[in-house]
N, C-alpha and C. Protein backbone atom coordinates (compact mmCIF):
# COMPACT_ATOMS: atom_id res chain seq x y z
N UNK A 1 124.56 -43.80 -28.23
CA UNK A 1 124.46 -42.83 -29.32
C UNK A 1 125.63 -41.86 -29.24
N UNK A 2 126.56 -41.35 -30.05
CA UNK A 2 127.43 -40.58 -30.52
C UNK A 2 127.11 -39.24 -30.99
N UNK A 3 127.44 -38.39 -29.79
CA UNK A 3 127.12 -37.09 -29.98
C UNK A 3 128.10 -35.99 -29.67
N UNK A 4 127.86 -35.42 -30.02
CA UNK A 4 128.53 -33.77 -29.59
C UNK A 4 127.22 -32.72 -28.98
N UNK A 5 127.42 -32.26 -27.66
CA UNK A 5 126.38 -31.66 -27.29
C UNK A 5 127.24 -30.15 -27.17
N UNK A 6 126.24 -29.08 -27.49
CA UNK A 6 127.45 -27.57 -27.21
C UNK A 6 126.57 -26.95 -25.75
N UNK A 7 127.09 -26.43 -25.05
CA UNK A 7 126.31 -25.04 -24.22
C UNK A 7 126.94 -23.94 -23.72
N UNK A 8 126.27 -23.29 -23.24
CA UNK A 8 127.22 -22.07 -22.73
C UNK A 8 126.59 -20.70 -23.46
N UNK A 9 125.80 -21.56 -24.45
CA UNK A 9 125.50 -19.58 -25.20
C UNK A 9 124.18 -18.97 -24.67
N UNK A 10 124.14 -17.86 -24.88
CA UNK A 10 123.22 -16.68 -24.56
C UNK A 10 123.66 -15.71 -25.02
N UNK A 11 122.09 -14.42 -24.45
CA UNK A 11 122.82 -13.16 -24.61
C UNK A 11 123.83 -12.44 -23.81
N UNK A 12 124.62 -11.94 -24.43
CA UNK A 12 126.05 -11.15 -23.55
C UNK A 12 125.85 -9.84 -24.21
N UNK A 13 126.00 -8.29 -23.37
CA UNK A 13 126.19 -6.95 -24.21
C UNK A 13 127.44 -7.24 -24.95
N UNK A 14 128.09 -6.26 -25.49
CA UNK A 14 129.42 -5.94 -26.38
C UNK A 14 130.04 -5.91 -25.50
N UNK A 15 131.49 -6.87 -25.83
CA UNK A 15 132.44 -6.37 -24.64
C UNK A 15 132.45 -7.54 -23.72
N UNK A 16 131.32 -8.25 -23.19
CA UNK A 16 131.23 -9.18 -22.46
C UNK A 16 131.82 -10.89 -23.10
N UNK A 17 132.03 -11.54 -22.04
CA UNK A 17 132.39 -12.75 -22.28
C UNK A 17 131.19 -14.14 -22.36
N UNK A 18 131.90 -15.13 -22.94
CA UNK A 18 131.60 -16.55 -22.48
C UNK A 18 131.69 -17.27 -22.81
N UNK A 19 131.95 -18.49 -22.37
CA UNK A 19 132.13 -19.90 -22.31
C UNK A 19 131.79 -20.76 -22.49
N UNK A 20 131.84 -21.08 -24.16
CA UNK A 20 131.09 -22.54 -24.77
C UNK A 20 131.86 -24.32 -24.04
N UNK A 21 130.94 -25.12 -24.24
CA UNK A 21 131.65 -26.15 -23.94
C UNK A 21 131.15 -27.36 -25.26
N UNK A 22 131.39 -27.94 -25.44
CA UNK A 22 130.95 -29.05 -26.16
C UNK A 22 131.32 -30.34 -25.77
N UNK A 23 130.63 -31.33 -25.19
CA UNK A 23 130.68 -32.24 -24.52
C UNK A 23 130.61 -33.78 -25.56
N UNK A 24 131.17 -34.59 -25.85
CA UNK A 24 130.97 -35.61 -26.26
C UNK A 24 130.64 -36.85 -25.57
N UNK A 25 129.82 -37.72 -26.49
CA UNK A 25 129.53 -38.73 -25.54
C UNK A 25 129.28 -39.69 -26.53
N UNK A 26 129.14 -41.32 -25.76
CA UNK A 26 129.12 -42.64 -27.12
C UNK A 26 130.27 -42.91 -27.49
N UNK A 27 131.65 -42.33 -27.45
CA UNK A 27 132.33 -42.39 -27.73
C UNK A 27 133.85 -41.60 -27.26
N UNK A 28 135.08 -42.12 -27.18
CA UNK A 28 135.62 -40.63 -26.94
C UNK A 28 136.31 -40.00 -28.31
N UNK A 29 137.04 -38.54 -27.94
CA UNK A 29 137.10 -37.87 -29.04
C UNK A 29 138.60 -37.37 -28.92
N UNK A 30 138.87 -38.07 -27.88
CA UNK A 30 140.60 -37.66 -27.28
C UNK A 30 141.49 -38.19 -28.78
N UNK A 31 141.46 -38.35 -29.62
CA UNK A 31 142.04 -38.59 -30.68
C UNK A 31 141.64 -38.04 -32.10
N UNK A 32 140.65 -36.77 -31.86
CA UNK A 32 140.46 -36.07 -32.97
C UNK A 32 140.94 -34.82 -32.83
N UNK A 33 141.51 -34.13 -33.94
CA UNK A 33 141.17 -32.64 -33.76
C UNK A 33 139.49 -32.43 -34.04
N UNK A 34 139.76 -31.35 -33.11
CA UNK A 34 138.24 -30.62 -33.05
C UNK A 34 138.03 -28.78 -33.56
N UNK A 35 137.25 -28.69 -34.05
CA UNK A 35 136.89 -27.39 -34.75
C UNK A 35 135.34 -26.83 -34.05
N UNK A 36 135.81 -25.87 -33.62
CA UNK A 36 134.63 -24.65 -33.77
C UNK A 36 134.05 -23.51 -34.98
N UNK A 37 133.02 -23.50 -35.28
CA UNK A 37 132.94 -23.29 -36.45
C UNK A 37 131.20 -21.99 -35.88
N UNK A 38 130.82 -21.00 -36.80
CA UNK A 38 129.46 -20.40 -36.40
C UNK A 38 129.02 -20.33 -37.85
N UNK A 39 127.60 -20.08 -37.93
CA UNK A 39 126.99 -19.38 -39.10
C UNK A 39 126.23 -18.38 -38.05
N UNK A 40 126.17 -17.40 -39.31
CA UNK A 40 125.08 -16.27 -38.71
C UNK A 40 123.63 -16.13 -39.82
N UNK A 41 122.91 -15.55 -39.29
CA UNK A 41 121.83 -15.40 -40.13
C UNK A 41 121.94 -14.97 -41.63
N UNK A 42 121.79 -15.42 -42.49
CA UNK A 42 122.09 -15.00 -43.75
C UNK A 42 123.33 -15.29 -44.60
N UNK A 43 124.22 -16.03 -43.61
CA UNK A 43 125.67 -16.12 -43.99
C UNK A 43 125.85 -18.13 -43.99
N UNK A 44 126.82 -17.98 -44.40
CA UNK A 44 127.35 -19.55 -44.29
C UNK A 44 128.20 -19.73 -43.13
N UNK A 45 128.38 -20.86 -42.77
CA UNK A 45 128.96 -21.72 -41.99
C UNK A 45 130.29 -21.26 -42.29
N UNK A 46 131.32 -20.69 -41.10
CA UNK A 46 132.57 -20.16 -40.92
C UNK A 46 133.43 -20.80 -39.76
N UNK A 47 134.69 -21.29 -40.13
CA UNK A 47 135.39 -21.51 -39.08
C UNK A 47 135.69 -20.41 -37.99
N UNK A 48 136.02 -20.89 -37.24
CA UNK A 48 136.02 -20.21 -35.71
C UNK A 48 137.29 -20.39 -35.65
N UNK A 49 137.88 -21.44 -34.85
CA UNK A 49 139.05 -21.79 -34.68
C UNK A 49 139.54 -23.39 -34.48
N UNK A 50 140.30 -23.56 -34.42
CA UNK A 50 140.62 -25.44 -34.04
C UNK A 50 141.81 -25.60 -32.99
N UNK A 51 141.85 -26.78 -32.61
CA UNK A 51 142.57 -27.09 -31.84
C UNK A 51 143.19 -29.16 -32.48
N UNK A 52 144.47 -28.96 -32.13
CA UNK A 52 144.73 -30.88 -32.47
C UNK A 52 144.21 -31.62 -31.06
N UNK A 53 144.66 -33.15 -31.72
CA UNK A 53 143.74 -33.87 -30.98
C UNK A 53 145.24 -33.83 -29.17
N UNK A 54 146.40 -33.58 -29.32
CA UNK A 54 147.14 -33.45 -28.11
C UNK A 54 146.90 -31.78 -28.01
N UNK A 55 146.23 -30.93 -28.19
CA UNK A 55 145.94 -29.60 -28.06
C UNK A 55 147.16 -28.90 -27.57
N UNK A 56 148.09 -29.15 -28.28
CA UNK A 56 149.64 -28.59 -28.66
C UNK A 56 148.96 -27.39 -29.73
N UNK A 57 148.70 -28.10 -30.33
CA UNK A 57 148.29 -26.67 -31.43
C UNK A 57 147.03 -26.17 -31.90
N UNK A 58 146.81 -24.82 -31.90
CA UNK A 58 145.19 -24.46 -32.61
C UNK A 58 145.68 -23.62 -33.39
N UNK A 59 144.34 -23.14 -34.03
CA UNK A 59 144.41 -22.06 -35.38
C UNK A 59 143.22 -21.10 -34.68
N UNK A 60 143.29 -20.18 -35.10
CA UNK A 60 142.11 -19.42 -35.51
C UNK A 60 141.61 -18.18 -36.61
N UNK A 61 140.52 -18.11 -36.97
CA UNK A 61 140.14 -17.31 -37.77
C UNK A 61 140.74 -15.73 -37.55
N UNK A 62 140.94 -15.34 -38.33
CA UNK A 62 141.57 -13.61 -37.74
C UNK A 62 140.42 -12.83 -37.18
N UNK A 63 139.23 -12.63 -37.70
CA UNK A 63 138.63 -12.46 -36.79
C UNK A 63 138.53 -12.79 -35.66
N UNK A 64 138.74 -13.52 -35.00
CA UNK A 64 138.41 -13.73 -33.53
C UNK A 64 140.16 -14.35 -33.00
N UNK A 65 140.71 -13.75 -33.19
CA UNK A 65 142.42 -14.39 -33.22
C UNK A 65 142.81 -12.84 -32.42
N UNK A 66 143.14 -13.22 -30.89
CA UNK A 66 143.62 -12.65 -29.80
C UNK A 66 142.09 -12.30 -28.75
N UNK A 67 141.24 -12.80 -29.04
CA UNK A 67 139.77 -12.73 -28.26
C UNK A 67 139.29 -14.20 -27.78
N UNK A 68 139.39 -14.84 -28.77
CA UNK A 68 138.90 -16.08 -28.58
C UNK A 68 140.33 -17.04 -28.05
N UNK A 69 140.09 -18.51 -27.05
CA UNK A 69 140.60 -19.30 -26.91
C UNK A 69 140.00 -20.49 -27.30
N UNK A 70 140.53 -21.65 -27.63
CA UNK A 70 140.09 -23.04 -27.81
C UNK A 70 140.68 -23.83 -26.93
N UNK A 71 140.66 -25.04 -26.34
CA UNK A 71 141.02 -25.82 -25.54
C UNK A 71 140.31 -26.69 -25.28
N UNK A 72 140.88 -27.80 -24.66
CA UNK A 72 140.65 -29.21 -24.40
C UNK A 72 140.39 -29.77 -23.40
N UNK A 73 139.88 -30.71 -22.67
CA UNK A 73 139.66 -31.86 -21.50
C UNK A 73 139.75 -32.94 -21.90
N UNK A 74 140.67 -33.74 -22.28
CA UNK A 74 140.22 -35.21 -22.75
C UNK A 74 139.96 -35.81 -21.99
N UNK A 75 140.65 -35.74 -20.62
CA UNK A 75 139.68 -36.59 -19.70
C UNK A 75 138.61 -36.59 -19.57
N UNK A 76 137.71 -35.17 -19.69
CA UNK A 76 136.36 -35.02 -19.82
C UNK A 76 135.53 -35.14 -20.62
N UNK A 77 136.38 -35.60 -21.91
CA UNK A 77 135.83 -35.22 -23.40
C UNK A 77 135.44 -34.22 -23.99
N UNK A 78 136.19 -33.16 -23.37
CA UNK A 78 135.04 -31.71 -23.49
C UNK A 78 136.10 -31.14 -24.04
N UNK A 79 135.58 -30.20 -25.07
CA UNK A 79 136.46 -28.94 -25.92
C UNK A 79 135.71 -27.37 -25.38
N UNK A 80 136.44 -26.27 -25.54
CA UNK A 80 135.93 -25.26 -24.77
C UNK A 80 136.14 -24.83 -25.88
N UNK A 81 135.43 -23.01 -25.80
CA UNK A 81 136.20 -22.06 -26.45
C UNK A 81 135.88 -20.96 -25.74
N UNK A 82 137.02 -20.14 -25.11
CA UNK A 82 136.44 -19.00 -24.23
C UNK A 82 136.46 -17.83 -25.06
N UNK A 83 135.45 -16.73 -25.15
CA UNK A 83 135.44 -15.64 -26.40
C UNK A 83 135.21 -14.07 -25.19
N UNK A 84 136.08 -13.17 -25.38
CA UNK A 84 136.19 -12.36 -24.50
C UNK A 84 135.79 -10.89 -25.58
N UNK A 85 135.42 -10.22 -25.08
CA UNK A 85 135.76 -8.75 -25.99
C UNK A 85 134.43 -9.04 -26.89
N UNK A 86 133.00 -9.94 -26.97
CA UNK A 86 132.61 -10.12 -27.95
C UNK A 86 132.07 -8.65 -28.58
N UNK A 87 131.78 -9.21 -29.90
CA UNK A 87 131.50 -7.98 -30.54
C UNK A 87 129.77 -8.56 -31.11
N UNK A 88 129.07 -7.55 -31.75
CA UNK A 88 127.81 -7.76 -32.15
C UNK A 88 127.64 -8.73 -33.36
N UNK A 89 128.74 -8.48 -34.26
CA UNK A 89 129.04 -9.61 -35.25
C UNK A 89 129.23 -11.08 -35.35
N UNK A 90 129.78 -10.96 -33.84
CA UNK A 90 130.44 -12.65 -33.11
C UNK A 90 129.24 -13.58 -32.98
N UNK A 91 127.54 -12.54 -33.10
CA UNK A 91 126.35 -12.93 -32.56
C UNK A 91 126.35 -14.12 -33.86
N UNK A 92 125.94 -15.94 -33.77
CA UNK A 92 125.94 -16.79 -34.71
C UNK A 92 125.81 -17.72 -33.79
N UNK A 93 125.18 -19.12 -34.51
CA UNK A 93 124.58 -20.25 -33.80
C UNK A 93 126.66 -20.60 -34.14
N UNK A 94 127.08 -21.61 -32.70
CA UNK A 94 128.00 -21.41 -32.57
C UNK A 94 128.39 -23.58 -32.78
N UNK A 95 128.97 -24.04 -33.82
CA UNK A 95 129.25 -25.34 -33.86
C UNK A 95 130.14 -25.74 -33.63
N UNK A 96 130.22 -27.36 -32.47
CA UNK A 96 131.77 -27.78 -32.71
C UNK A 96 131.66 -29.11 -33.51
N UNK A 97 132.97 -29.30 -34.01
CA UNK A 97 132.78 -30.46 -34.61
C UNK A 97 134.10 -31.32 -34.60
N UNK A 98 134.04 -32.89 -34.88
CA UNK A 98 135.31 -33.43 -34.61
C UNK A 98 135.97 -33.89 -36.35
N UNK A 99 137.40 -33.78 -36.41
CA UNK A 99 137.86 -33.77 -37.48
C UNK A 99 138.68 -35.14 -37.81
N UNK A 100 138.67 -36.20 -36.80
CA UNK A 100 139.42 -37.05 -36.81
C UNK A 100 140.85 -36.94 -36.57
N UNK A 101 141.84 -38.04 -36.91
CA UNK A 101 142.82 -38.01 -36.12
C UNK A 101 143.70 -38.32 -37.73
N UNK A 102 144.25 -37.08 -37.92
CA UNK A 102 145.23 -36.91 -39.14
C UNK A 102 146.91 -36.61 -38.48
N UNK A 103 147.44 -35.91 -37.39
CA UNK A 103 148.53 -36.37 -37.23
C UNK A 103 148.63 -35.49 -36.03
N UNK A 104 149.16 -35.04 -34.96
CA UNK A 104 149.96 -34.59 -33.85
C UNK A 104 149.35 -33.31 -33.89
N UNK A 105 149.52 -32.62 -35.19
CA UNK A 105 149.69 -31.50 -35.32
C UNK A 105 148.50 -30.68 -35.91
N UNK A 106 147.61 -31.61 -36.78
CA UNK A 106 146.71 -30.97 -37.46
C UNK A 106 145.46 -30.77 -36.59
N UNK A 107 145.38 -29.49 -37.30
CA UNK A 107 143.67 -28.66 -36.79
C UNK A 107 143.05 -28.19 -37.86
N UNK A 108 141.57 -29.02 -37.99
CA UNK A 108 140.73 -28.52 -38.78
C UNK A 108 140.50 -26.82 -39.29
N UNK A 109 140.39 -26.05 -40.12
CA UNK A 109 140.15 -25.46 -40.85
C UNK A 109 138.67 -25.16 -41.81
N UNK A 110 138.03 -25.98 -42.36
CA UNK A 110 137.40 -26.08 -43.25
C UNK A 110 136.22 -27.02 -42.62
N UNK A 111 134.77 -26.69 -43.06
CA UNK A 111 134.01 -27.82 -42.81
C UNK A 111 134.24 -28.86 -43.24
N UNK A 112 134.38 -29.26 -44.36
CA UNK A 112 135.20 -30.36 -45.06
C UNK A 112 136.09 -31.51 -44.47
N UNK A 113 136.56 -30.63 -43.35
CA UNK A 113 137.55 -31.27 -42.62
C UNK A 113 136.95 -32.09 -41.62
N UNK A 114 135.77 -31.77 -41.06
CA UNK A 114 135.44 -32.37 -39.99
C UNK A 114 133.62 -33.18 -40.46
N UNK A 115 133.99 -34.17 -40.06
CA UNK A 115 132.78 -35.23 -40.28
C UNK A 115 131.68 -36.02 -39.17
N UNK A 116 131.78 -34.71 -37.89
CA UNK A 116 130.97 -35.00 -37.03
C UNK A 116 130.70 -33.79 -36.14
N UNK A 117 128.95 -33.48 -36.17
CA UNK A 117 128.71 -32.57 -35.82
C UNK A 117 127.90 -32.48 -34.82
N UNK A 118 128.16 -31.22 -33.83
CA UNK A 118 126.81 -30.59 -32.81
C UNK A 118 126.02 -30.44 -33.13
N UNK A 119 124.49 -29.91 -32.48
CA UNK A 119 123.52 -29.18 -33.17
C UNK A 119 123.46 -27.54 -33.00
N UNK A 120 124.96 -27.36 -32.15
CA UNK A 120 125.10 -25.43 -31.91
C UNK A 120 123.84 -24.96 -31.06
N UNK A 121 124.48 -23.78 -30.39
CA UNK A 121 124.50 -22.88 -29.59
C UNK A 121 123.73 -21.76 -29.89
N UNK A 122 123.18 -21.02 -29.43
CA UNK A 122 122.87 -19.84 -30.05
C UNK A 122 124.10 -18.44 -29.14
N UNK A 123 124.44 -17.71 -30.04
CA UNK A 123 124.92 -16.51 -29.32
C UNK A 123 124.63 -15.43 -29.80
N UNK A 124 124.17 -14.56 -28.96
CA UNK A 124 123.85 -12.88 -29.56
C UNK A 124 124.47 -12.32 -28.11
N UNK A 125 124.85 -11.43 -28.88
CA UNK A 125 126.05 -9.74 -28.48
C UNK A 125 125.21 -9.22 -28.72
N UNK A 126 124.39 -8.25 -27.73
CA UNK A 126 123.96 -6.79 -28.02
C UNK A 126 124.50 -5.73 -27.73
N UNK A 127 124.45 -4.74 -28.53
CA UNK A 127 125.48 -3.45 -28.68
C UNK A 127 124.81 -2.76 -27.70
């Protein structure tokens, strides 16, 4: 079976860190870009940030752009994202997802972009 599994979330105060992982399995994923993506309660589904499938390059949302990292293991199959400084807002079930393999360089953006999903994380920041 072909999955994406996420962990790493909990509660953290403001300010505190941590360390999602998303693990794939059934398959490998060393040839997709991969995207992190959250919704929060009441809100829609928002990119986070991405990374390509040689993790030469990521993007991220401005919100979380100089807090958050994305990164890779292909040997492990595992994509990270380390989030430092969180804030109470950052609190959102947290998704990764894989975007396939469009060229060297590209990193998902958009749900649209990516056509295979986790079932997410939960994270809450309390102030």
């Amino acid at each position: 079976q072909v999955q994406l599994v996420e962990s790493g979330g909990g509660l953290v105060q403001a300010g505190g860190s941590l360390r999602l992982s998303c693990a794939a399995s059934g398959r490998t994923f060393s040839r997709d870009a991969m995207g992190w993506f959250r919704q929060a309660p009441g809100k829609e589904r928002e990119f986070v940030a991405g990374i390509s499938w040689s993790g030469a390059i990521t993007y991220y949302a401005d919100s979380v752009k100089g807090r958050f990292t994305i990164s890779r293991d292909s040997a492990k199959n595992t994509v990270y994202l380390q989030m430092h400084s969180l804030k109470p807002e950052d609190t959102a079930v947290y998704y990764c997802a894989a975007a396939g393999s469009v060229s060297a360089s590209y990193t998902p953006r958009y749900l649209a972009d990516c056509g295979f999903w986790g079932q997410g994380t939960q994270v809450t920041v309390s102030s």
